[in-house]
N, C-alpha and C. Protein backbone atom coordinates (compact mmCIF):
# COMPACT_ATOMS: atom_id res chain seq x y z
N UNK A 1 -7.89 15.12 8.00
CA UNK A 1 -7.32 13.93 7.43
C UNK A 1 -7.25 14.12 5.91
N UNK A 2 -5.87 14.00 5.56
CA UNK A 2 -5.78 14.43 4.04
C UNK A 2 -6.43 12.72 2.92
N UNK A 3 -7.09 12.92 1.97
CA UNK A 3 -7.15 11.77 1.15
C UNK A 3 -6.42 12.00 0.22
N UNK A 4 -6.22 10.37 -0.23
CA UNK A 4 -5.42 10.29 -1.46
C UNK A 4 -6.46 9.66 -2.30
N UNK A 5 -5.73 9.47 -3.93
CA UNK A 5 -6.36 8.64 -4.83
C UNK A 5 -5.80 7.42 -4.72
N UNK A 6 -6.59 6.35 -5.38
CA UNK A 6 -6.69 4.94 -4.65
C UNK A 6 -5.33 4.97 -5.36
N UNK A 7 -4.56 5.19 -6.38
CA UNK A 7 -3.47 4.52 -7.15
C UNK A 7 -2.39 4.97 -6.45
N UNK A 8 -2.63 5.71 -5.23
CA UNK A 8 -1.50 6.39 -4.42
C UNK A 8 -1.10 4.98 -3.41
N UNK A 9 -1.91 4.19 -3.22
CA UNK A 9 -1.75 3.11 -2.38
C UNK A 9 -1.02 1.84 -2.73
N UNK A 10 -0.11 2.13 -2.88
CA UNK A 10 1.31 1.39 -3.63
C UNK A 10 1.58 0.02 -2.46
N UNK A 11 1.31 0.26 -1.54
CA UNK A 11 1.79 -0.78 -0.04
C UNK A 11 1.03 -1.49 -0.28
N UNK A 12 -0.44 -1.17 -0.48
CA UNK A 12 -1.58 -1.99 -0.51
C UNK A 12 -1.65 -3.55 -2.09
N UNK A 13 -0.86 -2.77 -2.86
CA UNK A 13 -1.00 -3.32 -3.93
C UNK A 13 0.65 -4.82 -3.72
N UNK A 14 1.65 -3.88 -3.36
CA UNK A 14 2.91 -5.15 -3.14
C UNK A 14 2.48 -6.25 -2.01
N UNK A 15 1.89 -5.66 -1.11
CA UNK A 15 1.13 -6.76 0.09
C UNK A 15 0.54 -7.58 -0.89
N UNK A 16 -0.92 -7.09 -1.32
CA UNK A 16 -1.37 -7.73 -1.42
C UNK A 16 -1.12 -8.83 -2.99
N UNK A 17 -0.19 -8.84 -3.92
CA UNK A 17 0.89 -9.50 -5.00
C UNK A 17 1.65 -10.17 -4.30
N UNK A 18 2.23 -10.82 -3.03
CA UNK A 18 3.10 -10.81 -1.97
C UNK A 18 1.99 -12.16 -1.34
N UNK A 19 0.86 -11.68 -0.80
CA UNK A 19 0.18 -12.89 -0.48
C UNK A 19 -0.73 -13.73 -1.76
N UNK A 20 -0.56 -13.03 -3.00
CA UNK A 20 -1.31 -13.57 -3.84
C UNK A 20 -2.59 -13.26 -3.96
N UNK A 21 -3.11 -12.37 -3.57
CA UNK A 21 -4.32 -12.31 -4.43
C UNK A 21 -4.68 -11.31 -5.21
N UNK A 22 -5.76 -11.42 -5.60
CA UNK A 22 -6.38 -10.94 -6.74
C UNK A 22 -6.38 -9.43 -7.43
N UNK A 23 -6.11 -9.17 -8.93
CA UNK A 23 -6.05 -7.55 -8.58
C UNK A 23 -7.20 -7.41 -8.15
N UNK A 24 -8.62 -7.75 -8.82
CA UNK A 24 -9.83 -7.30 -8.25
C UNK A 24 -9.60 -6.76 -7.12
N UNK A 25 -9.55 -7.77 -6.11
CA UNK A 25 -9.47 -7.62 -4.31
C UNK A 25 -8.28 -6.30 -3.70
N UNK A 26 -7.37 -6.23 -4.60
CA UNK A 26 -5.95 -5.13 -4.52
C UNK A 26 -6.74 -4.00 -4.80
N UNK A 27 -7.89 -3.61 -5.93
CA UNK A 27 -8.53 -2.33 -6.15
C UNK A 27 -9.01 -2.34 -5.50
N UNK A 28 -9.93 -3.13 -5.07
CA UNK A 28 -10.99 -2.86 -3.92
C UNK A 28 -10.31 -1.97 -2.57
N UNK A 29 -9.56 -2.57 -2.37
CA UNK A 29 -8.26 -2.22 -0.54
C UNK A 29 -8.06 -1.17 -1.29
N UNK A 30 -7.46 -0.88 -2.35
CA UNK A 30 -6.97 0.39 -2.70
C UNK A 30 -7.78 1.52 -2.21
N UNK A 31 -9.41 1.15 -3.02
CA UNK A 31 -10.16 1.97 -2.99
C UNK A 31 -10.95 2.50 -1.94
N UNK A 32 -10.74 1.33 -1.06
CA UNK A 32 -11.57 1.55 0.33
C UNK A 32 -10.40 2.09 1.25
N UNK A 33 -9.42 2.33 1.26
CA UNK A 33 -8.49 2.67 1.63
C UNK A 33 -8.06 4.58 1.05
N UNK A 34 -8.84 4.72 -0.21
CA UNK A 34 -8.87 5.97 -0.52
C UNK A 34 -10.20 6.74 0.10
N UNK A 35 -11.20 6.26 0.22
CA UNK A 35 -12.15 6.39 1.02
C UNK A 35 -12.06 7.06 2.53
N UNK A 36 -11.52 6.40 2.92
CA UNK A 36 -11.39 6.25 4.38
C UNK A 36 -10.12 6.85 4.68
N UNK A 37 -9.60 7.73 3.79
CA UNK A 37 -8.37 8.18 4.63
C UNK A 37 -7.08 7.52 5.29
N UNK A 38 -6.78 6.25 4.62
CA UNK A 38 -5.73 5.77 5.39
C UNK A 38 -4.47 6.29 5.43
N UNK A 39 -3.50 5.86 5.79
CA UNK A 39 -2.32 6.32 5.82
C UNK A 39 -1.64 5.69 4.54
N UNK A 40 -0.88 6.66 3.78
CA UNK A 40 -0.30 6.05 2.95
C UNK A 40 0.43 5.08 2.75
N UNK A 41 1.17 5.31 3.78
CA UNK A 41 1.63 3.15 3.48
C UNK A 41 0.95 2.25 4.21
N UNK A 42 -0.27 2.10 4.15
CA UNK A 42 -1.39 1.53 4.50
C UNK A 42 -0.88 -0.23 3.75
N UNK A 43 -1.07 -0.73 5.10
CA UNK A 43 -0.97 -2.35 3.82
C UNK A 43 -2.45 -3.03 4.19
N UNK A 44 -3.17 -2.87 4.90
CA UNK A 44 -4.48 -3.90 5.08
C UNK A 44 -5.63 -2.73 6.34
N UNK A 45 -6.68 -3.71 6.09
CA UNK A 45 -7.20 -3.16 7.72
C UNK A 45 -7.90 -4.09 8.13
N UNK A 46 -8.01 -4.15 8.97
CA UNK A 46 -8.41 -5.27 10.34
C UNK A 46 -9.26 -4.46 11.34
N UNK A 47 -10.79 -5.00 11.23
CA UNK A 47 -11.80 -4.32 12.29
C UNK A 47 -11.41 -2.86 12.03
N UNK A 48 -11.61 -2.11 10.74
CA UNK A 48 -11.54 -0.55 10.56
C UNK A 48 -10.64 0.22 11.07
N UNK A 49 -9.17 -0.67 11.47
CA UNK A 49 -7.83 -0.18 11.66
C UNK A 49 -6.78 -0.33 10.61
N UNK A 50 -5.84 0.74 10.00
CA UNK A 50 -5.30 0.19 9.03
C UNK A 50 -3.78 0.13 9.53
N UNK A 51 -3.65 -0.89 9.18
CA UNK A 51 -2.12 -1.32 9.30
C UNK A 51 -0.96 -0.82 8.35
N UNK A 52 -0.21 -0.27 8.74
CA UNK A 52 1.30 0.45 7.75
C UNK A 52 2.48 -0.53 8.21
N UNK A 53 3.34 -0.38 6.84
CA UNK A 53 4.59 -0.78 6.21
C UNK A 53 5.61 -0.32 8.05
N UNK A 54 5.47 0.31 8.17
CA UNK A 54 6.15 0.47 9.28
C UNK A 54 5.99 -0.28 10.78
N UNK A 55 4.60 -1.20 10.69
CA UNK A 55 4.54 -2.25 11.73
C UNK A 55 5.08 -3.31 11.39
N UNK A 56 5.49 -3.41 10.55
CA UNK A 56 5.90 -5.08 9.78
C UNK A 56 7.08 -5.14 10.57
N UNK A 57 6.73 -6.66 11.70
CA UNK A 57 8.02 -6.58 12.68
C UNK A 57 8.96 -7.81 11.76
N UNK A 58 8.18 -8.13 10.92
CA UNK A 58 9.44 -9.03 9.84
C UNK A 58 10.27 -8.16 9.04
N UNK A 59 11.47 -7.54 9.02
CA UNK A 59 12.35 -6.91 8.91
C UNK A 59 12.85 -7.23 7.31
N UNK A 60 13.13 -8.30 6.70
CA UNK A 60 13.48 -9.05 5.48
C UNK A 60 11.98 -8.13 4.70
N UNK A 61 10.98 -8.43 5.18
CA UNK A 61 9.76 -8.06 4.13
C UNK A 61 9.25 -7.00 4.54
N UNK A 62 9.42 -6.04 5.83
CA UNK A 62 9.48 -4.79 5.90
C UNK A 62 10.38 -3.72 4.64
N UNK A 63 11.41 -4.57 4.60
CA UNK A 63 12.32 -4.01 3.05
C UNK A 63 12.26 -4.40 1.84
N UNK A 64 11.72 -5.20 1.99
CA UNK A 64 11.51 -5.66 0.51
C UNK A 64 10.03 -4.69 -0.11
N UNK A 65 9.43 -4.11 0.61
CA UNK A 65 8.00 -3.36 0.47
C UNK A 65 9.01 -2.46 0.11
N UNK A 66 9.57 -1.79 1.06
CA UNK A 66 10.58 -0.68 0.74
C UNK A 66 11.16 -0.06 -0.38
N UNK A 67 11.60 -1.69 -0.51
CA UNK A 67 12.68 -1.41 -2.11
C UNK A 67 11.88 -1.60 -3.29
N UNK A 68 10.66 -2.04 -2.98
CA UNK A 68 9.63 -1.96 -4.06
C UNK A 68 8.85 -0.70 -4.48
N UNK A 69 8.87 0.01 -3.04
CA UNK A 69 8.18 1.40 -3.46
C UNK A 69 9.21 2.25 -3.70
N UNK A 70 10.26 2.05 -3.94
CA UNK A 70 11.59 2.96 -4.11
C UNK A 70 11.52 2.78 -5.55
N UNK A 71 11.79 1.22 -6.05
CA UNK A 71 12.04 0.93 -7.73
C UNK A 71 10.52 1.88 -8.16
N UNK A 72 9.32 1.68 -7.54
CA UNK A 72 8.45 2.19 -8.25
C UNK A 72 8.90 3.57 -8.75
N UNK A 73 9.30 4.49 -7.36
CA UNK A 73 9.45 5.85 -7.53
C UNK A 73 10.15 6.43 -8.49
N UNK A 74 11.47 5.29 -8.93
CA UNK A 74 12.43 5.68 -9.26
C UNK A 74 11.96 5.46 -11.21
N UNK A 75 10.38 5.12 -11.23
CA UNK A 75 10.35 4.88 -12.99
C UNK A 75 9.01 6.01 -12.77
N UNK A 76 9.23 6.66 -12.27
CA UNK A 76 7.99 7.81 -12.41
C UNK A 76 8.67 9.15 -12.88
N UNK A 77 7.94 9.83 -13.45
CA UNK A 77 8.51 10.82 -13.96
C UNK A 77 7.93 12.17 -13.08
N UNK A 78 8.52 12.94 -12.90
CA UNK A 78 8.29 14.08 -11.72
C UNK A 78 6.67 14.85 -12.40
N UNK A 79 6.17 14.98 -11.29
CA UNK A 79 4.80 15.62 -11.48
C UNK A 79 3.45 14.38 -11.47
N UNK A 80 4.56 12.96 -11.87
CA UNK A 80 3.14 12.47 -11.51
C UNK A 80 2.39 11.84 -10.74
């Protein structure tokens, strides 16, 4: 199971800005989420299962995550 660093968890952070809460609580998921190996488009976990951008059977906000991690990609500069 490959890990990432918590700032790789981009899903975790629009979810959770999306329901409103806290950055505190957004690092935390981040971080426990870098921990544990989740899947990168990890948006939550529930009983030590993590849920991805790709179960979201709401289709409107399945894309809107989408087009959010796209605009992100698209202001990063290569390598980082």
């Amino acid at each position: 199971m490959k890990k990432y660093n918590q700032n790789a968890y981009r899903c975790i952070g629009i979810w959770g800005r999306n329901l409103g809460s806290f950055p505190s609580y957004i690092k935390n998921e981040q971080r426990i989420a870098a921990e544990q190996g989740a899947p990168l488009t990890a948006i939550y976990a529930r009983d030590g299962v993590w849920s991805t951008v790709e179960e979201i059977e709401n289709i409107p906000l399945r894309n809107e995550i989408i087009r959010k991690l796209a605009e992100y990609a698209a202001t990063q500069r290569i390598g980082e």
